[in-house]
Protein backbone atom coordinates (compact mmCIF):
# COMPACT_ATOMS: atom_id res chain seq x y z
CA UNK A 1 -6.30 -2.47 8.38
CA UNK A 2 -9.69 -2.05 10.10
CA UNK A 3 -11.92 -1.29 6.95
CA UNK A 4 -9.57 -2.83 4.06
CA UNK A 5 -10.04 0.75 2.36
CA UNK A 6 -8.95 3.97 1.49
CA UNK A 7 -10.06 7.01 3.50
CA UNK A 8 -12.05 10.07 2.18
CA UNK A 9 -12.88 13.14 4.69
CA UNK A 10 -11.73 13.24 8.25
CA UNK A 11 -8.91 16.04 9.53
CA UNK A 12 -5.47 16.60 8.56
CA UNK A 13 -4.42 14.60 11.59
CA UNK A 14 -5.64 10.95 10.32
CA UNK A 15 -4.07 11.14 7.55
CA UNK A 16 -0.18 9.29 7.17
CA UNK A 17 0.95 9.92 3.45
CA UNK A 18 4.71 8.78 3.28
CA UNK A 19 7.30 11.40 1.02
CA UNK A 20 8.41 14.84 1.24
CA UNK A 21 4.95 15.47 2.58
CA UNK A 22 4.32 13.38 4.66
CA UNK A 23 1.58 14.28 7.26
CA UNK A 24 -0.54 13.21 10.28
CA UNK A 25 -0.04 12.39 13.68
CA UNK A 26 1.27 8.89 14.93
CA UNK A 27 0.23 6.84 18.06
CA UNK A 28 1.38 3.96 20.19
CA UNK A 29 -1.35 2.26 20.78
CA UNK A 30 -0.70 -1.22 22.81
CA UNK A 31 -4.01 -4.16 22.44
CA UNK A 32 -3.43 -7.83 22.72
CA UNK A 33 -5.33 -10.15 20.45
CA UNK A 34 -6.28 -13.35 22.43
CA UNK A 35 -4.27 -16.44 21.70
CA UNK A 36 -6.09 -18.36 18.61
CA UNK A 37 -8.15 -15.36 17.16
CA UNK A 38 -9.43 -16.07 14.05
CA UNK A 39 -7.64 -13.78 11.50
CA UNK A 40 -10.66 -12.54 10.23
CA UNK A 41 -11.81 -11.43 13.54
CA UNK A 42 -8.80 -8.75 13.92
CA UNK A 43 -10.28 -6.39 11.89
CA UNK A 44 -13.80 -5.84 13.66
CA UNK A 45 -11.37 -5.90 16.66
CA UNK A 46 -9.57 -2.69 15.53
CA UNK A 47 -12.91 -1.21 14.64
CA UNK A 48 -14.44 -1.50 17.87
CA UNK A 49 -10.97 0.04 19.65
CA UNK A 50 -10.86 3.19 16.60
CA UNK A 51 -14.60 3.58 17.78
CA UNK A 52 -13.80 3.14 21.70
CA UNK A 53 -10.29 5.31 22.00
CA UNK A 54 -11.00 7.57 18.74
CA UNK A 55 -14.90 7.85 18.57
CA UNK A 56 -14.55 7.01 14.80
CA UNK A 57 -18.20 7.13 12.90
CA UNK A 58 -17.70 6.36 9.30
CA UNK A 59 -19.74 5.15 6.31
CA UNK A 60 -18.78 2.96 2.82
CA UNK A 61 -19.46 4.76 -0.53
CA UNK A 62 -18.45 3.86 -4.11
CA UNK A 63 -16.87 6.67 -5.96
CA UNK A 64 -15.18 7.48 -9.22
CA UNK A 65 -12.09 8.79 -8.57
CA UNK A 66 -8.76 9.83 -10.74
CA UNK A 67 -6.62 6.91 -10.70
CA UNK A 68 -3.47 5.14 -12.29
CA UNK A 69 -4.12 1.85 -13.92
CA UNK A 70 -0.53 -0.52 -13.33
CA UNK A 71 -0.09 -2.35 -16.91
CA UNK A 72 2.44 -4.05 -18.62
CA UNK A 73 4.85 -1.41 -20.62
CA UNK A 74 6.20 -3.47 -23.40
CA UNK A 75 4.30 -5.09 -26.02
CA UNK A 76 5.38 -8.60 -25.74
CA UNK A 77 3.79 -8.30 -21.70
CA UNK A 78 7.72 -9.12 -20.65
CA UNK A 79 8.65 -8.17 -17.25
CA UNK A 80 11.89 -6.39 -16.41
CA UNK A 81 14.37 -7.97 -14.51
CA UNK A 82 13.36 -6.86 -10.98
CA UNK A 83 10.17 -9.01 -10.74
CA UNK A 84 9.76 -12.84 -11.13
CA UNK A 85 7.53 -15.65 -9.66
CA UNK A 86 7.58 -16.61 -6.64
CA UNK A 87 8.09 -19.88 -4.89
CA UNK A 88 6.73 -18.33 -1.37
CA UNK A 89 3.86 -19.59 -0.30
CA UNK A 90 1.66 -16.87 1.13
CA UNK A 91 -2.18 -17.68 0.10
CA UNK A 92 -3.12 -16.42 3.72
CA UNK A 93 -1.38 -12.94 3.29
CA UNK A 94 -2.75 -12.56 -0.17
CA UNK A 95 -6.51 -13.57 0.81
CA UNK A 96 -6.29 -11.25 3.54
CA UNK A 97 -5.81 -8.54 0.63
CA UNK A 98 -3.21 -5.57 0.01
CA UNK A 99 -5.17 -3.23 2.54
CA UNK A 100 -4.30 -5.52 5.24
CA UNK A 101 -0.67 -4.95 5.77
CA UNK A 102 1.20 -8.06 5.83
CA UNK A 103 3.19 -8.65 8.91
CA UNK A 104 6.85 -7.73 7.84
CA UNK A 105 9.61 -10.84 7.75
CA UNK A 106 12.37 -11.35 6.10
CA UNK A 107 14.15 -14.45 5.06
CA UNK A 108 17.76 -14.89 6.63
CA UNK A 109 18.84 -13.37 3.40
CA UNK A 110 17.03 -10.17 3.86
CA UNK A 111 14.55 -10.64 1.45
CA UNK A 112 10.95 -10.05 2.18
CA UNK A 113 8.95 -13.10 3.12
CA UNK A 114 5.49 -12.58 2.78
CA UNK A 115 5.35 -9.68 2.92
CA UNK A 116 6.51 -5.89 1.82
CA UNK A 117 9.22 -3.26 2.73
CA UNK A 118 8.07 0.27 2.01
CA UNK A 119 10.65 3.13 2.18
CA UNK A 120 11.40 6.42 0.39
CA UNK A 121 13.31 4.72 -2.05
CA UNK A 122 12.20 1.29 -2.31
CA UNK A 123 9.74 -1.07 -2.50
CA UNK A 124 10.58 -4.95 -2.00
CA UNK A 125 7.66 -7.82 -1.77
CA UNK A 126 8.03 -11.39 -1.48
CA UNK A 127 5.56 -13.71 -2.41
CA UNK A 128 2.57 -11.38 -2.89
CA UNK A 129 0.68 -10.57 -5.73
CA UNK A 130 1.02 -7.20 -8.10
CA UNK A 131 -2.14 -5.93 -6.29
CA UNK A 132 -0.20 -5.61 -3.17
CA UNK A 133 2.45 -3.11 -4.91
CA UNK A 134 -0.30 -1.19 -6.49
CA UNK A 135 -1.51 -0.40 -3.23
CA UNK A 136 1.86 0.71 -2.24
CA UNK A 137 2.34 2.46 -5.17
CA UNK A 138 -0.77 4.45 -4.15
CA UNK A 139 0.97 6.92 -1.34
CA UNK A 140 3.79 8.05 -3.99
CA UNK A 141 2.25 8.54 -6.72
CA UNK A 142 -0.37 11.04 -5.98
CA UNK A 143 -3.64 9.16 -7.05
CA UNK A 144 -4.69 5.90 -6.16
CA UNK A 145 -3.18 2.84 -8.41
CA UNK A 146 -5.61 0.08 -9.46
CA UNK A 147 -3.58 -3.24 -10.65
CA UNK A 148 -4.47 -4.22 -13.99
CA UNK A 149 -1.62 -5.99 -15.73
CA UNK A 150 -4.13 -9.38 -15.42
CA UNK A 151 -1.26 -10.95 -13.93
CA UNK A 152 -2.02 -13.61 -10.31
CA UNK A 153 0.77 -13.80 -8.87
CA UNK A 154 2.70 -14.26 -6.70
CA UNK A 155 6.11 -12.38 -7.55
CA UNK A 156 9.18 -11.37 -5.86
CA UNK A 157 9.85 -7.87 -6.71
CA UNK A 158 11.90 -5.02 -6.37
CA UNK A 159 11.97 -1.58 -7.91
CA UNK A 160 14.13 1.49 -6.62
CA UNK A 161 14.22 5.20 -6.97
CA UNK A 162 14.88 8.61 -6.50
CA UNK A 163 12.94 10.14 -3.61
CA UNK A 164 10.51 12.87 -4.50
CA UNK A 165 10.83 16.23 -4.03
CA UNK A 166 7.77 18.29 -2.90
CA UNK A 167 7.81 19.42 -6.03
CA UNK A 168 7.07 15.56 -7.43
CA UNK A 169 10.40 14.95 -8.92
CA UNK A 170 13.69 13.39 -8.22
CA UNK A 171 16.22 15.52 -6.36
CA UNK A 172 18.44 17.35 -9.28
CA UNK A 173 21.62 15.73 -7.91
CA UNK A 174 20.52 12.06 -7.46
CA UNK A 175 20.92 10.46 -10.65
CA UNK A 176 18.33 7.33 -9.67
CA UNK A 177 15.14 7.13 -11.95
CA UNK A 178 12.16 8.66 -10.89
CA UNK A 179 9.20 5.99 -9.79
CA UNK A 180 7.44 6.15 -12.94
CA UNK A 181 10.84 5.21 -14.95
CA UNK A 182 11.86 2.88 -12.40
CA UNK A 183 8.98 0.83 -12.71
CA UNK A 184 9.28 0.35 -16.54
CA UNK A 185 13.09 0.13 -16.44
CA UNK A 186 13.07 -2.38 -13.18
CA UNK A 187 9.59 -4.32 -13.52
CA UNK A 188 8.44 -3.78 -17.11
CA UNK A 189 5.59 -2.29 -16.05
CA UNK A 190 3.93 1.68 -15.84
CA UNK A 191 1.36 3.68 -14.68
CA UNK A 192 -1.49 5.09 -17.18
CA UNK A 193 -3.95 7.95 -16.36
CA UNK A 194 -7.38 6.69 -15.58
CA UNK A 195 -10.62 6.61 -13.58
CA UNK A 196 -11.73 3.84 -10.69
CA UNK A 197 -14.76 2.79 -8.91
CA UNK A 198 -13.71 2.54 -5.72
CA UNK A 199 -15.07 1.68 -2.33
CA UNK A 200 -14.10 4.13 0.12
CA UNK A 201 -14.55 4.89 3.82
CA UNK A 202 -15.82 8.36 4.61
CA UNK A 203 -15.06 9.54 7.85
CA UNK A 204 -18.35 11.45 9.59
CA UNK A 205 -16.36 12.15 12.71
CA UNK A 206 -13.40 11.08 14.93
CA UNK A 207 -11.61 12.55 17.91
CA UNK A 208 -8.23 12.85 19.18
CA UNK A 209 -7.72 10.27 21.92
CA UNK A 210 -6.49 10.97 25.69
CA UNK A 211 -3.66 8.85 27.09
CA UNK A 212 -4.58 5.90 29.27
């Protein structure tokens, strides 16, 4: 949320990956943004309090890195029936970019609204554009997704699936699609092998912080 980028370097403890292995260490950590912030001010916010509470030194590089490309699975470009356009209205969420969670609401439906739900068996998004699932897609599928089905946006979608195992496949007994099937049975869409230039943030140093 601070840097709008993935993290390279830096101990075990920083690091949050959601699944069977799921690792790091998680904080409560309580700031109050000033009434009438400007939204684009939050982020150099949270980098001055990582710096402050965490010591966090880091540095921007660009590096080519193994990747999955998102992409349409069926010749005609057709989407499956667990995606369509949406009639949200979210151009502030989507400027803000994927790497900037979106705060999480729901309509009184349930349905995301503006926003995503991430679990270990689902992914719902409402009104945001593919770019924002590829990032999600990121922490389960072991390599960082880059969205390239050329597509704006924004959708509603939806895909489910079987949780992974540690060793990267679904449970023998659960009879749900793995994420890679679900997305071309749900959205019409898949994940190909390939390489990215991506920005990254490379941590130099950071400490564990002390209670207030």
């Amino acid at each position: 949320d601070a840097y709008r980028m993935p993290l390279v370097g830096g101990p075990e403890w920083v690091r949050h990956r959601p699944g069977p292995q799921r690792t790091g260490i998680r904080f409560d950590v309580v700031a109050t943004i000033p009434p009438g912030t400007p939204p684009a001010q939050v982020p150099l916010m949270l980098r001055t309090l990582l710096a402050e509470r965490f010591k966090l030194a880091a540095h921007a590089e660009i590096e080519e890195r193994e990747a999955y490309a998102l992409v349409h699975a069926r010749q005609d470009r057709r989407l499956g029936p667990q995606v369509t356009p949406s009639t949200q209205q979210c151009q502030v969420e989507i400027e803000a970019g994927p790497l900037r969670a979106p705060v999480r609401r729901v309509t009184e439906d349930g349905k995301p609204l503006c926003s995503m739900m991430v679990g270990p068996a689902a992914i719902r998004g409402g009104g945001l554009t593919l770019r924002f699932l590829a990032n999600a897609l990121t922490g389960f599928a072991g390599r960082m997704v880059v969205d390239r089905t050329g597509l704006d946006g924004p959708f509603d979608f939806e895909v489910r699936y079987a949780p992974a195992t540690r060793g990267g496949g679904p449970p023998p007994s659960d009879d749900r699609p793995s994420i890679f099937t679900a997305l071309q049975e749900q959205l019409g869409l898949r994940l190909d092998p390939t390489t990215a230039r991506v920005e990254v943030l490379v941590i130099d140093s950071v400490s564990m912080p002390t209670e207030n």
